[in-house]
PDB file of N, CA and C in Angstrom:
ATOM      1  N   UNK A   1       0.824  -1.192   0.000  1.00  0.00           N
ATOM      2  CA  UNK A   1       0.000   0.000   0.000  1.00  0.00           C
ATOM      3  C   UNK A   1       0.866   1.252   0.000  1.00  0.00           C
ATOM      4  N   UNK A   2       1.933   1.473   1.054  1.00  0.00           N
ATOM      5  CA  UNK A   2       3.144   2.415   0.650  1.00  0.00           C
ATOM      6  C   UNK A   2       3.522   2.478  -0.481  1.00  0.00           C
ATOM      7  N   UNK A   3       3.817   1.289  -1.268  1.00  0.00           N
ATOM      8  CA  UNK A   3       4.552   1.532  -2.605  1.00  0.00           C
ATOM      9  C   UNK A   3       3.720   2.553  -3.625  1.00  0.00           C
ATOM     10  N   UNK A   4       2.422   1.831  -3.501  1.00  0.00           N
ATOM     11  CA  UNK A   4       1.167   2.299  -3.934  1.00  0.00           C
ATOM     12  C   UNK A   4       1.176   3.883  -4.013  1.00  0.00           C
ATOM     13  N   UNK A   5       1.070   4.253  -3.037  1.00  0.00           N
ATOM     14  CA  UNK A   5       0.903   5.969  -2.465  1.00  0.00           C
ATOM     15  C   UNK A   5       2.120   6.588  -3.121  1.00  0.00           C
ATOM     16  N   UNK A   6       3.311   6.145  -2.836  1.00  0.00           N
ATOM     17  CA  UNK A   6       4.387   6.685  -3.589  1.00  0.00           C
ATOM     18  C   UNK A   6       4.575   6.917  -5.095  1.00  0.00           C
ATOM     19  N   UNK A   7       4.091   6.057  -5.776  1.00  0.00           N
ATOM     20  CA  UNK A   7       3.646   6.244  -7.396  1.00  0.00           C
ATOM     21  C   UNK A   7       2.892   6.896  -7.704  1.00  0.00           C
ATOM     22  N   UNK A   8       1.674   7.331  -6.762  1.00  0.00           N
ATOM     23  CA  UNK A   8       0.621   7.796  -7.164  1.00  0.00           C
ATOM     24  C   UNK A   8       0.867   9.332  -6.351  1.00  0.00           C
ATOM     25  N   UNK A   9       1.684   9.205  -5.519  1.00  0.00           N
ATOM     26  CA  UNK A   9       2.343  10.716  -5.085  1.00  0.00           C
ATOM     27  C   UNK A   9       3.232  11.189  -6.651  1.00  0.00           C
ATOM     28  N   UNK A  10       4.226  10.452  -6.385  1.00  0.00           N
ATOM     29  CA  UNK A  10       5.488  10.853  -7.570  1.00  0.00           C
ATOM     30  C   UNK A  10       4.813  10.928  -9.152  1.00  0.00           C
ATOM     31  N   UNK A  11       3.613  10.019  -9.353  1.00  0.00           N
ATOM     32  CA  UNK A  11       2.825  10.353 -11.009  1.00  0.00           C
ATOM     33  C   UNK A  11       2.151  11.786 -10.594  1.00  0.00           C
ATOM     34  N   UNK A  12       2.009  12.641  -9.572  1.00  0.00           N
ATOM     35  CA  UNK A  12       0.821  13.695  -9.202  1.00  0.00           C
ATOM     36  C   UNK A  12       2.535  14.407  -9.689  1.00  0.00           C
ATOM     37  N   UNK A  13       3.414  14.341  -8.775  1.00  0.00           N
ATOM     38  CA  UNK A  13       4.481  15.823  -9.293  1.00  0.00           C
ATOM     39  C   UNK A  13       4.998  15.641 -10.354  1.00  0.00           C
ATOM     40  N   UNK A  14       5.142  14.147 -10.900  1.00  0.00           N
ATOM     41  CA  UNK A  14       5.515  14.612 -12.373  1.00  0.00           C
ATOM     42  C   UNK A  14       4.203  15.407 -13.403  1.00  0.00           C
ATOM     43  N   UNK A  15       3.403  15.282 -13.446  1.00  0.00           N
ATOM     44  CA  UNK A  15       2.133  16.285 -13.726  1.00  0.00           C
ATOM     45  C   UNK A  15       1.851  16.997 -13.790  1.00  0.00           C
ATOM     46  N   UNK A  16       2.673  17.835 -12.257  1.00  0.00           N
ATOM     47  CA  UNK A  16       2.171  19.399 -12.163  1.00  0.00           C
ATOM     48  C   UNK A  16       3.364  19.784 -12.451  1.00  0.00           C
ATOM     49  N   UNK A  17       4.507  18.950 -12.573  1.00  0.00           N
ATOM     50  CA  UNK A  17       5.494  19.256 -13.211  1.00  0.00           C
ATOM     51  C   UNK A  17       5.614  20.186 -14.851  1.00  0.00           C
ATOM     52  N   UNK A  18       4.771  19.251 -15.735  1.00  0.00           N
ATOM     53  CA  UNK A  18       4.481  19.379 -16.771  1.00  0.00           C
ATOM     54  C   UNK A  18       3.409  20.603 -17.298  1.00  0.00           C
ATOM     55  N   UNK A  19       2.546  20.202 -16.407  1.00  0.00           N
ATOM     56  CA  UNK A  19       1.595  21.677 -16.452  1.00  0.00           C
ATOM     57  C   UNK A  19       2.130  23.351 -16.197  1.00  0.00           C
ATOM     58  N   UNK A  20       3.103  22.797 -14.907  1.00  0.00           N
ATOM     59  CA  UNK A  20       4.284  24.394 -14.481  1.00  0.00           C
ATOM     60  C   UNK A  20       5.031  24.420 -15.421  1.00  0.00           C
ATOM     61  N   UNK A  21       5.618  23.162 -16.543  1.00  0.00           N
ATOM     62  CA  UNK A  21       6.702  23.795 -17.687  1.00  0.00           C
ATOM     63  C   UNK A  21       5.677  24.602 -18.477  1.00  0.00           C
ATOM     64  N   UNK A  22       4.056  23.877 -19.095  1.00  0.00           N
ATOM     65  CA  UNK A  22       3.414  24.464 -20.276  1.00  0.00           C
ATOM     66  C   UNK A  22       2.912  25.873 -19.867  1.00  0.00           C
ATOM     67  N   UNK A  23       3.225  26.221 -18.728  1.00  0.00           N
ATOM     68  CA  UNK A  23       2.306  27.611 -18.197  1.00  0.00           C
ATOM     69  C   UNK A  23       3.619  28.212 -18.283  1.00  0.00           C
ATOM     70  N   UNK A  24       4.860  27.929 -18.481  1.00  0.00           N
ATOM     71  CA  UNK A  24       6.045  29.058 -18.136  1.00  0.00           C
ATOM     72  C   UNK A  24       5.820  29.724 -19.181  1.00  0.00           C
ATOM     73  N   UNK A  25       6.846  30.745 -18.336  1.00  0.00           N
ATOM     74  CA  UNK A  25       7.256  32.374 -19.923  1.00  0.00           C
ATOM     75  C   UNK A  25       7.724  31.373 -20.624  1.00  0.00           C
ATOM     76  N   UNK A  26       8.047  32.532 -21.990  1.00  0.00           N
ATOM     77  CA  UNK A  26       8.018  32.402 -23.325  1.00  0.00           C
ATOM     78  C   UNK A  26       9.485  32.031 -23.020  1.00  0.00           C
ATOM     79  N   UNK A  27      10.484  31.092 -23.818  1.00  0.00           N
ATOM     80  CA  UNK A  27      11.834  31.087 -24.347  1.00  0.00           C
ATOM     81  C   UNK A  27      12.427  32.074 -24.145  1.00  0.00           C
ATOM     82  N   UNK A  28      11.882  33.161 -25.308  1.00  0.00           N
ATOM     83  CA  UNK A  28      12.470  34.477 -25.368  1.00  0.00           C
ATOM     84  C   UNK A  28      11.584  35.443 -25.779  1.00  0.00           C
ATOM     85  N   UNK A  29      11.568  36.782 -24.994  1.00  0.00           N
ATOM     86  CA  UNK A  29      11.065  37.481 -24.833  1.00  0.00           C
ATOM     87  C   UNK A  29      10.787  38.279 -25.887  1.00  0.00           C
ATOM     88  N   UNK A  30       9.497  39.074 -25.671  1.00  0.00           N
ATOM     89  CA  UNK A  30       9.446  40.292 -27.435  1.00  0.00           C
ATOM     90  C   UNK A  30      10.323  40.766 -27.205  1.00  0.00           C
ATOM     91  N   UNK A  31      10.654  41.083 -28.679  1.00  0.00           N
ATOM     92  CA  UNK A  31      11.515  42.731 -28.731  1.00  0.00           C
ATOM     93  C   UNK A  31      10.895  43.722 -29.224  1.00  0.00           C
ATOM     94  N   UNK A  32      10.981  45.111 -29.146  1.00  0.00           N
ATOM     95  CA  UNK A  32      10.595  45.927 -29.777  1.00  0.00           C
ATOM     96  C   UNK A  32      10.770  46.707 -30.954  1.00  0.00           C
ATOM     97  N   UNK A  33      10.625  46.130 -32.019  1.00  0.00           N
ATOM     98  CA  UNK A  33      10.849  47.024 -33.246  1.00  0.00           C
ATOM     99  C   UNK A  33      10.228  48.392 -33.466  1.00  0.00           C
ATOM    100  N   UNK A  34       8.928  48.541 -33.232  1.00  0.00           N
ATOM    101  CA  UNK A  34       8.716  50.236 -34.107  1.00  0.00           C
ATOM    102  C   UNK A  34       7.519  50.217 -32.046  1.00  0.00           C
ATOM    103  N   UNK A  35       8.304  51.651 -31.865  1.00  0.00           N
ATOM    104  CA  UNK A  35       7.583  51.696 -30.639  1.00  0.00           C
ATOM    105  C   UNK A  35       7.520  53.442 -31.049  1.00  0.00           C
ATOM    106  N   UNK A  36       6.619  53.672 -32.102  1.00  0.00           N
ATOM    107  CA  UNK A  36       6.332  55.411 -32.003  1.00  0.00           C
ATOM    108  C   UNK A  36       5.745  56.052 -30.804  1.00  0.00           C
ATOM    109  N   UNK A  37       6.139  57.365 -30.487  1.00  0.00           N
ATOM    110  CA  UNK A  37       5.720  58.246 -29.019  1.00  0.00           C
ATOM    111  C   UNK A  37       4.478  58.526 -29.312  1.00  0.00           C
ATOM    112  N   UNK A  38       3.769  58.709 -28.309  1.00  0.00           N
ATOM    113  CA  UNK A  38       2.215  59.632 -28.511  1.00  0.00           C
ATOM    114  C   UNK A  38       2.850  60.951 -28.800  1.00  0.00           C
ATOM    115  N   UNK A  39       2.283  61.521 -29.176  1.00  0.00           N
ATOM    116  CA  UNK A  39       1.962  62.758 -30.310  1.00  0.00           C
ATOM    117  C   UNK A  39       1.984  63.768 -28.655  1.00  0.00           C
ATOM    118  N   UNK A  40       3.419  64.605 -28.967  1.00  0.00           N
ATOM    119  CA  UNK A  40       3.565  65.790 -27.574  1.00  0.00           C
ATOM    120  C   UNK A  40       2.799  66.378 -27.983  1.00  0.00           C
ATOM    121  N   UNK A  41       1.629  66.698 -28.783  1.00  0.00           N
ATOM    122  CA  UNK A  41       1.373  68.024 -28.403  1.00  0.00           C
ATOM    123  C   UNK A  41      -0.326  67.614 -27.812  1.00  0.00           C
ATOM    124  N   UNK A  42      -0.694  66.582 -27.294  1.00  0.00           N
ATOM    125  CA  UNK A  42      -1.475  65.977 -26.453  1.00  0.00           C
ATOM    126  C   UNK A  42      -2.008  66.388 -25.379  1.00  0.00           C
ATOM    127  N   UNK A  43       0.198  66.482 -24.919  1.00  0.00           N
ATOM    128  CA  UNK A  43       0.304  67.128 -23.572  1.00  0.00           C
ATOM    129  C   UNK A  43       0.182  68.891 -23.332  1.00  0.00           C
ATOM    130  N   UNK A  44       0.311  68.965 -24.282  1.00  0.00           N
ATOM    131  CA  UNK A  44       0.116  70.511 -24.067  1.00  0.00           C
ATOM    132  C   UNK A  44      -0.634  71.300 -23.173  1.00  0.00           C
ATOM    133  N   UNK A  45      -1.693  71.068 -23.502  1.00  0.00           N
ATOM    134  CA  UNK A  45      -2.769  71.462 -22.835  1.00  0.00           C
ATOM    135  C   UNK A  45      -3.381  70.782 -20.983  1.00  0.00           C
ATOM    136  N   UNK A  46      -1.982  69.408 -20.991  1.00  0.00           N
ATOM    137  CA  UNK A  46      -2.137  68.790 -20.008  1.00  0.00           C
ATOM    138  C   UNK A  46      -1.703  69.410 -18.259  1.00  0.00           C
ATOM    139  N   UNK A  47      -2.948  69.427 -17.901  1.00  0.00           N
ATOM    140  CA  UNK A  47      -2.986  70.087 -16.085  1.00  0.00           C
ATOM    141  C   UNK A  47      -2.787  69.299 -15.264  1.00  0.00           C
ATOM    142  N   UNK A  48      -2.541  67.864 -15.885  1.00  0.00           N
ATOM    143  CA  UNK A  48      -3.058  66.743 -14.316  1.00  0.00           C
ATOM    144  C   UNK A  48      -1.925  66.944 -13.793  1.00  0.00           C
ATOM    145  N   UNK A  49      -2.231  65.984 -12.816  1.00  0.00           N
ATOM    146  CA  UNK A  49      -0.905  65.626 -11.493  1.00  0.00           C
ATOM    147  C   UNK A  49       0.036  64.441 -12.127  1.00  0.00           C
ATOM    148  N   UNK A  50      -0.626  63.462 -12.775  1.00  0.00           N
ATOM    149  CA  UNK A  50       0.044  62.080 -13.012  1.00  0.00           C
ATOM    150  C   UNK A  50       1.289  62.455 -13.688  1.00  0.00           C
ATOM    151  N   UNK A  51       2.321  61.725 -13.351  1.00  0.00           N
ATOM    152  CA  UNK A  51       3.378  62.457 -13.600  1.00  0.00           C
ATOM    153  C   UNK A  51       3.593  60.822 -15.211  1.00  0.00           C
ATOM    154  N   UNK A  52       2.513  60.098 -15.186  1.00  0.00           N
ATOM    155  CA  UNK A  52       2.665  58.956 -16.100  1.00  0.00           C
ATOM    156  C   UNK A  52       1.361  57.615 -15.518  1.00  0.00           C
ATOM    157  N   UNK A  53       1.144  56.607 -17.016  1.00  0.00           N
ATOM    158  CA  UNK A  53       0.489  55.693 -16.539  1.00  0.00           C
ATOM    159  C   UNK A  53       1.307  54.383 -17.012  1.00  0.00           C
ATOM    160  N   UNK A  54       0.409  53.201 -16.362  1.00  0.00           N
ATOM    161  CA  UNK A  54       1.070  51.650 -16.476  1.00  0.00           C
ATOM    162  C   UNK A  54      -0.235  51.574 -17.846  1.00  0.00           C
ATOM    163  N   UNK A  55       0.541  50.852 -18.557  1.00  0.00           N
ATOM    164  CA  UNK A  55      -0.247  50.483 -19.475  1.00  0.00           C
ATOM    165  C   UNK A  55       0.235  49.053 -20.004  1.00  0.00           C
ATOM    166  N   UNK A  56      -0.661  48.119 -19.909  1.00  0.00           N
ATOM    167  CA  UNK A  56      -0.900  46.829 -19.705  1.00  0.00           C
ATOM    168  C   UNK A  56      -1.896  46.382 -21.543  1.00  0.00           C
ATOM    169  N   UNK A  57      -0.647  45.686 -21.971  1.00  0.00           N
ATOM    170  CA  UNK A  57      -1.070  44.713 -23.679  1.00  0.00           C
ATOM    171  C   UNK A  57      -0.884  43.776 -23.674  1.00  0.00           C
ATOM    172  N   UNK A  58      -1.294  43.205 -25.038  1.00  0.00           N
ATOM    173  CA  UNK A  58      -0.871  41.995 -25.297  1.00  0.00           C
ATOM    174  C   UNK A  58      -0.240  41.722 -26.929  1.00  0.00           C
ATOM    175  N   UNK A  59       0.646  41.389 -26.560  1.00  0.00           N
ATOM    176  CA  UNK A  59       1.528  41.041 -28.283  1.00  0.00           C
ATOM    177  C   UNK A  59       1.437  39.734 -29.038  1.00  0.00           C
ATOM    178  N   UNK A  60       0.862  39.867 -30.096  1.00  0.00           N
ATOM    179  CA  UNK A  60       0.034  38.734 -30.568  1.00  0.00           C
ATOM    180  C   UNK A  60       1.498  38.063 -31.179  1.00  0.00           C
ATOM    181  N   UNK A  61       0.859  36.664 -31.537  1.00  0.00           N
ATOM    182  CA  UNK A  61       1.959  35.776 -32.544  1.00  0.00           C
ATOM    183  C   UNK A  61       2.742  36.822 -33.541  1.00  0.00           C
ATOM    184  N   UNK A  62       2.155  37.362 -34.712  1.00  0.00           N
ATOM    185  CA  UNK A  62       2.521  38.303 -35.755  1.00  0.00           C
ATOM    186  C   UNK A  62       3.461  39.648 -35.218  1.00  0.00           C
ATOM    187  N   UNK A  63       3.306  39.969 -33.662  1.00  0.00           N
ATOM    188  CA  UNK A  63       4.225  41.043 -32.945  1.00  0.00           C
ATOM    189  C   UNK A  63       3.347  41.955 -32.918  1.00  0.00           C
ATOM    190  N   UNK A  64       2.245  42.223 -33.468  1.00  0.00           N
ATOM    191  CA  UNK A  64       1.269  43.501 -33.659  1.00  0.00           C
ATOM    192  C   UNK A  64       0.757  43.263 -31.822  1.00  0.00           C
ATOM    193  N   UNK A  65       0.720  44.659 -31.435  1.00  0.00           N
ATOM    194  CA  UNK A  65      -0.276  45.041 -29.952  1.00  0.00           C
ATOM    195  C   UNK A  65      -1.646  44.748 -30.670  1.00  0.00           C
ATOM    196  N   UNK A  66      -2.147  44.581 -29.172  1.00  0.00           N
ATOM    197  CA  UNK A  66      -3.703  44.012 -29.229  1.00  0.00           C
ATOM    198  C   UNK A  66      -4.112  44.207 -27.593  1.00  0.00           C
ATOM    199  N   UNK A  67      -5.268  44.493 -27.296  1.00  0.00           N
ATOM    200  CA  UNK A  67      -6.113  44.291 -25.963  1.00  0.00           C
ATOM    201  C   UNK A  67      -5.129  45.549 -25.268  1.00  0.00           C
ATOM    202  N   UNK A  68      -4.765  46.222 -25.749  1.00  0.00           N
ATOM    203  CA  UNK A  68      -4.399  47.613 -24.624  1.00  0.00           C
ATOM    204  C   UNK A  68      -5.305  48.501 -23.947  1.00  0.00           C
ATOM    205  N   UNK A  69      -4.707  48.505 -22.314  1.00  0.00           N
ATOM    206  CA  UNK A  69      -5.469  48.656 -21.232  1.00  0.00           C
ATOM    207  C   UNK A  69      -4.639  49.514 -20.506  1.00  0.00           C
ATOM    208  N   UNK A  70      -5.420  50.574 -19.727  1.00  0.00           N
ATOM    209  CA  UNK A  70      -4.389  51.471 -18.703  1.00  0.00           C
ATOM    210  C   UNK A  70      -4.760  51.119 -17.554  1.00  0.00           C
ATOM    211  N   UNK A  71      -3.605  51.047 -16.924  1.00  0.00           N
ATOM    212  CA  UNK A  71      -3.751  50.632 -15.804  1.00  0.00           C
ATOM    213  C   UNK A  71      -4.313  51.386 -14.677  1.00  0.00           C
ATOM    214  N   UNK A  72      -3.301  52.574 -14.866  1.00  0.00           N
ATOM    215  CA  UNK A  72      -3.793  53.631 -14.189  1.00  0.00           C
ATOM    216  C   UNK A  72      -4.072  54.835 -15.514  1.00  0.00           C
ATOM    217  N   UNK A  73      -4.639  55.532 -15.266  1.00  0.00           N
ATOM    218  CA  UNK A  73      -5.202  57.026 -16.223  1.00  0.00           C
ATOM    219  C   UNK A  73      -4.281  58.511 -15.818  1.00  0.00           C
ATOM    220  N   UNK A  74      -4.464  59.058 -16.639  1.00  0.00           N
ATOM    221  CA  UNK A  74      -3.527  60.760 -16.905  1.00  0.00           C
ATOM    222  C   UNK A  74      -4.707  61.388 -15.801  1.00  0.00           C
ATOM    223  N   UNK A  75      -6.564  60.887 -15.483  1.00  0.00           N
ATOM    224  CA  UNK A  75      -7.287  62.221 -15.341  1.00  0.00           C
ATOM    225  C   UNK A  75      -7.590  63.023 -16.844  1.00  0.00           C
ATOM    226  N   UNK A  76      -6.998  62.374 -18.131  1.00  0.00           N
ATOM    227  CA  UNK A  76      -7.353  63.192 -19.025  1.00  0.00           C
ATOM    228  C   UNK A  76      -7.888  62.464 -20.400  1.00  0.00           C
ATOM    229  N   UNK A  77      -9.792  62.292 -20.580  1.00  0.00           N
ATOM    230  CA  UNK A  77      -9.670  61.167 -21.422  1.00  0.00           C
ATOM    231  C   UNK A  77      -8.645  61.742 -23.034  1.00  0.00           C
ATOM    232  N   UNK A  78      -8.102  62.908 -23.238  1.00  0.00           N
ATOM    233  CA  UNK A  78      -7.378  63.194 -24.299  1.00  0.00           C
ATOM    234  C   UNK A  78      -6.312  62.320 -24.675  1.00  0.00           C
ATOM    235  N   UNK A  79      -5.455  62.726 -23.147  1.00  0.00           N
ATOM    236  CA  UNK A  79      -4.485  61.769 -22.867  1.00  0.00           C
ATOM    237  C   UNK A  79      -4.709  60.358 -23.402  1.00  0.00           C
ATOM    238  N   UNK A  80      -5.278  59.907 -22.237  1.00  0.00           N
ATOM    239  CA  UNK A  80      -5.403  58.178 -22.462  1.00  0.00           C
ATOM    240  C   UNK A  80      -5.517  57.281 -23.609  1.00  0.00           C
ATOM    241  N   UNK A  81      -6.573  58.494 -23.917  1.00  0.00           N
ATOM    242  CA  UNK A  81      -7.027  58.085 -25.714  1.00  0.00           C
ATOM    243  C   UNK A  81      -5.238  57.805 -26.820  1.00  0.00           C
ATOM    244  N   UNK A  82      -4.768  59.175 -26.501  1.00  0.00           N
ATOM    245  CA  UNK A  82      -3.765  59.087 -27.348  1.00  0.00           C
ATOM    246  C   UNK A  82      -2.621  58.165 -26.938  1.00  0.00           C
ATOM    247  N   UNK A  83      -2.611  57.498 -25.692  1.00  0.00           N
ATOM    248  CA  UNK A  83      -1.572  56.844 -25.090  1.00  0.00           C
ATOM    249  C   UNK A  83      -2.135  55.332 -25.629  1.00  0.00           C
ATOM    250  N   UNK A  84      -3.396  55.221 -25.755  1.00  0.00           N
ATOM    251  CA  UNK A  84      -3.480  53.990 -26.120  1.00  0.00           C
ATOM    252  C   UNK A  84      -3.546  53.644 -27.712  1.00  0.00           C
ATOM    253  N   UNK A  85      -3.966  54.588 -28.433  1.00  0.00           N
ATOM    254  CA  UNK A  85      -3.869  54.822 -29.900  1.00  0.00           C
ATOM    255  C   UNK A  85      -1.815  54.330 -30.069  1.00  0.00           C
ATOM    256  N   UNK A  86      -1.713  55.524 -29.342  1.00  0.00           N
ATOM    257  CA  UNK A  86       0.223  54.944 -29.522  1.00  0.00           C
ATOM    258  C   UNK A  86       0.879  53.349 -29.310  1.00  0.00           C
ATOM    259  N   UNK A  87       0.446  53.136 -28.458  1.00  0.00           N
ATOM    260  CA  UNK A  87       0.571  51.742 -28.004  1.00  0.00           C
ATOM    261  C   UNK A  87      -0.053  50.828 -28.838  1.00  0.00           C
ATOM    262  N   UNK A  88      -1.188  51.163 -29.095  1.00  0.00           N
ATOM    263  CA  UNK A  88      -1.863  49.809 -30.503  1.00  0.00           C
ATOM    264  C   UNK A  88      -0.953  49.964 -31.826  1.00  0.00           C
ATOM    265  N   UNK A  89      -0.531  50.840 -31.729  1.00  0.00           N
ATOM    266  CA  UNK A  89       0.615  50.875 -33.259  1.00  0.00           C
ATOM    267  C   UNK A  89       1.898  50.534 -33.704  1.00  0.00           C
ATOM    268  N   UNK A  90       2.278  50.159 -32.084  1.00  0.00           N
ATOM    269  CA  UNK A  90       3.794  49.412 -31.215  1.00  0.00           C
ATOM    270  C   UNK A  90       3.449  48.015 -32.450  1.00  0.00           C
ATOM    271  N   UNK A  91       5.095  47.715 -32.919  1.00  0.00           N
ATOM    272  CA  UNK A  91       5.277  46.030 -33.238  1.00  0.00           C
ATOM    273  C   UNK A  91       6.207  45.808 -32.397  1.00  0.00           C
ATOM    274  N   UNK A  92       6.089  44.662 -32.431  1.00  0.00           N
ATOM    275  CA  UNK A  92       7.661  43.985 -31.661  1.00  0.00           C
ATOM    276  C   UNK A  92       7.644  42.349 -32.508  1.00  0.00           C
ATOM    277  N   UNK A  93       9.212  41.893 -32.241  1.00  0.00           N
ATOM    278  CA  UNK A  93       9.297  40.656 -33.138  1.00  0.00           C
ATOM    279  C   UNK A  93       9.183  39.701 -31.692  1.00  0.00           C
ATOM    280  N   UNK A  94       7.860  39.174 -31.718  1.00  0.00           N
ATOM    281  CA  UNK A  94       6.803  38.449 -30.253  1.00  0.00           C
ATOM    282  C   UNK A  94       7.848  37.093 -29.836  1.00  0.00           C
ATOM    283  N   UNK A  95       7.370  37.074 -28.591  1.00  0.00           N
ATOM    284  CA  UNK A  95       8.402  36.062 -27.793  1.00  0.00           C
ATOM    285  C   UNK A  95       8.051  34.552 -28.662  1.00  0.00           C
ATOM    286  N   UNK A  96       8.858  33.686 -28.159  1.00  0.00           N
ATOM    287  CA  UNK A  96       9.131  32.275 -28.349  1.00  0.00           C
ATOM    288  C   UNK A  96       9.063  31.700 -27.605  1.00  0.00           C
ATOM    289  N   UNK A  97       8.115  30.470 -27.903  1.00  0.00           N
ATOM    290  CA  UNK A  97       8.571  28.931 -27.240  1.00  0.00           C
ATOM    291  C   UNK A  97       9.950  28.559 -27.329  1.00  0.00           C
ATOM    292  N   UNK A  98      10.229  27.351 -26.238  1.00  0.00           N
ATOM    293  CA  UNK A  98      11.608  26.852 -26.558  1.00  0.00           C
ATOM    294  C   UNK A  98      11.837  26.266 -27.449  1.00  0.00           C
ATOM    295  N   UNK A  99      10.677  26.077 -28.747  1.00  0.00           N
ATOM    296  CA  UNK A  99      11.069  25.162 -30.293  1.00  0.00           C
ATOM    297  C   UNK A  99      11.058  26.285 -31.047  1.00  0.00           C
ATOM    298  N   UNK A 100      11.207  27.911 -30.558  1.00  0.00           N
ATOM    299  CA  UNK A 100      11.401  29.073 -31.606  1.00  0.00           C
ATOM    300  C   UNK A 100      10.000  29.455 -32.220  1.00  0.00           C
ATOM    301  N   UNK A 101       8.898  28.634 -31.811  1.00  0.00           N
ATOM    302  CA  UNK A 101       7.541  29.198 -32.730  1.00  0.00           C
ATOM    303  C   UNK A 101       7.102  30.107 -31.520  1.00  0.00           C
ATOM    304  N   UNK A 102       6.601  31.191 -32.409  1.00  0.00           N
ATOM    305  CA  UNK A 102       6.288  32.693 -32.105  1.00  0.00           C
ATOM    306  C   UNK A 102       4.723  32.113 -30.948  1.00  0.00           C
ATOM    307  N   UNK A 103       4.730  32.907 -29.520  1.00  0.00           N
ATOM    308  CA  UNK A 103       3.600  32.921 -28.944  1.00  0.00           C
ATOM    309  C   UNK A 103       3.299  33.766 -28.141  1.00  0.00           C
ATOM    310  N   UNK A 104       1.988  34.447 -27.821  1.00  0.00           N
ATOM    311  CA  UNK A 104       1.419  35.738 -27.808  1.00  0.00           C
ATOM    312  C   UNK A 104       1.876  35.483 -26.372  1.00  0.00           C
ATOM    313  N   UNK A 105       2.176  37.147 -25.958  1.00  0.00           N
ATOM    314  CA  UNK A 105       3.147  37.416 -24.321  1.00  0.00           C
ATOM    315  C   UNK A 105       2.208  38.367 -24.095  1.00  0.00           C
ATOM    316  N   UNK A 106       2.335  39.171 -22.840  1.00  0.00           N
ATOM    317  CA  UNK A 106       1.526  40.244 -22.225  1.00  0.00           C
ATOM    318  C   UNK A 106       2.695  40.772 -21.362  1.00  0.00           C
ATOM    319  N   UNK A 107       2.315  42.407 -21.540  1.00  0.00           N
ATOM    320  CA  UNK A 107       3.329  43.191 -21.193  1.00  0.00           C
ATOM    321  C   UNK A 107       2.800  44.569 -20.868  1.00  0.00           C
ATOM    322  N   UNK A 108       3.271  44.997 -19.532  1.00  0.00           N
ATOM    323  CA  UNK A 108       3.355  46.364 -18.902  1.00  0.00           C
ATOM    324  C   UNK A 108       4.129  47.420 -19.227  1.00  0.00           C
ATOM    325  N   UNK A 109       3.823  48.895 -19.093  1.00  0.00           N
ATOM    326  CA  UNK A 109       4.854  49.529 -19.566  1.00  0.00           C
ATOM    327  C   UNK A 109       4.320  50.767 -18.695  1.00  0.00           C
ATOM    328  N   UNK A 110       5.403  51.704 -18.264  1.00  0.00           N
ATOM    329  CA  UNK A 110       5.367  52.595 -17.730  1.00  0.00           C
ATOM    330  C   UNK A 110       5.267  53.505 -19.052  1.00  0.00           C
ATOM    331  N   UNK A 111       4.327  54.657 -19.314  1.00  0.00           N
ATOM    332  CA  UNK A 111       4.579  55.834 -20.212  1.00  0.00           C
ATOM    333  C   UNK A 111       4.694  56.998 -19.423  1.00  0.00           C
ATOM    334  N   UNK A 112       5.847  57.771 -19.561  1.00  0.00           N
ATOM    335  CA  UNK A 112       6.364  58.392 -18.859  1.00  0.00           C
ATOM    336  C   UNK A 112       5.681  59.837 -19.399  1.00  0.00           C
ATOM    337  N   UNK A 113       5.511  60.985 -18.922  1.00  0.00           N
ATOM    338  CA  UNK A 113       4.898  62.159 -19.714  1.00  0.00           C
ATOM    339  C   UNK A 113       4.894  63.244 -19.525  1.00  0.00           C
ATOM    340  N   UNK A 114       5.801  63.316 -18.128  1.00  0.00           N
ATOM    341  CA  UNK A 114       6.331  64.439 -16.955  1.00  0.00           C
ATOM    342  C   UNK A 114       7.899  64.352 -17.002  1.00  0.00           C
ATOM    343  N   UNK A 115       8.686  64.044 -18.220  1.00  0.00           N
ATOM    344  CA  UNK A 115      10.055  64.473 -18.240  1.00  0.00           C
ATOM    345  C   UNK A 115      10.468  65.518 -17.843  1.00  0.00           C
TER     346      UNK A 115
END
């Protein structure tokens, strides 16, 4: 009955073994090829306090942004609008599995706007 339990312990961690490799990060990470600025003159007219927001995507297989979200907001829907317009237009060449085929990552970014 020990032996028993022990196989059926040791078949459970090789398992979640396998499930913790298929859930890991990517191989290798995006890179960023074309990351254009939001458009300064946005800020121009900008009064808030936020000195910047987190802005939270996702980079599909092909490297194109997709599902961009702020994390936190400017206070200015002008702003936001244009911070996320900028960000949907970002490519990057998208992370990898460890066999090199391209798979969609999710990624945070500070936009800074109070230099």
């Amino acid at each position: 009955m020990n032996k028993v339990l022990r196989c059926i312990t040791l078949s459970a961690l090789v398992a979640a073994g396998s499930v913790t490799a298929a859930l890991a990060a990517p191989y290798e990470p995006p890179v960023a090829v074309s990351t254009p600025a939001v458009d300064p003159g946005v800020f121009g007219a900008y009064a808030g306090n936020a000195r910047g927001v987190d802005v939270q995507f996702t980079i599909e297989e092909n490297g194109s942004v997709d599902d961009v979200k702020l994390l936190t907001s400017s206070g200015d829907a002008a702003v936001d609008a244009s911070i996320v317009g900028a960000v949907s237009s970002w490519q990057f060449k998208p992370a990898s599995d460890s066999n090199g085929k391209p798979v969609a990552s999710s990624k945070t970014e500070f936009i800074d706007f109070k230099k």
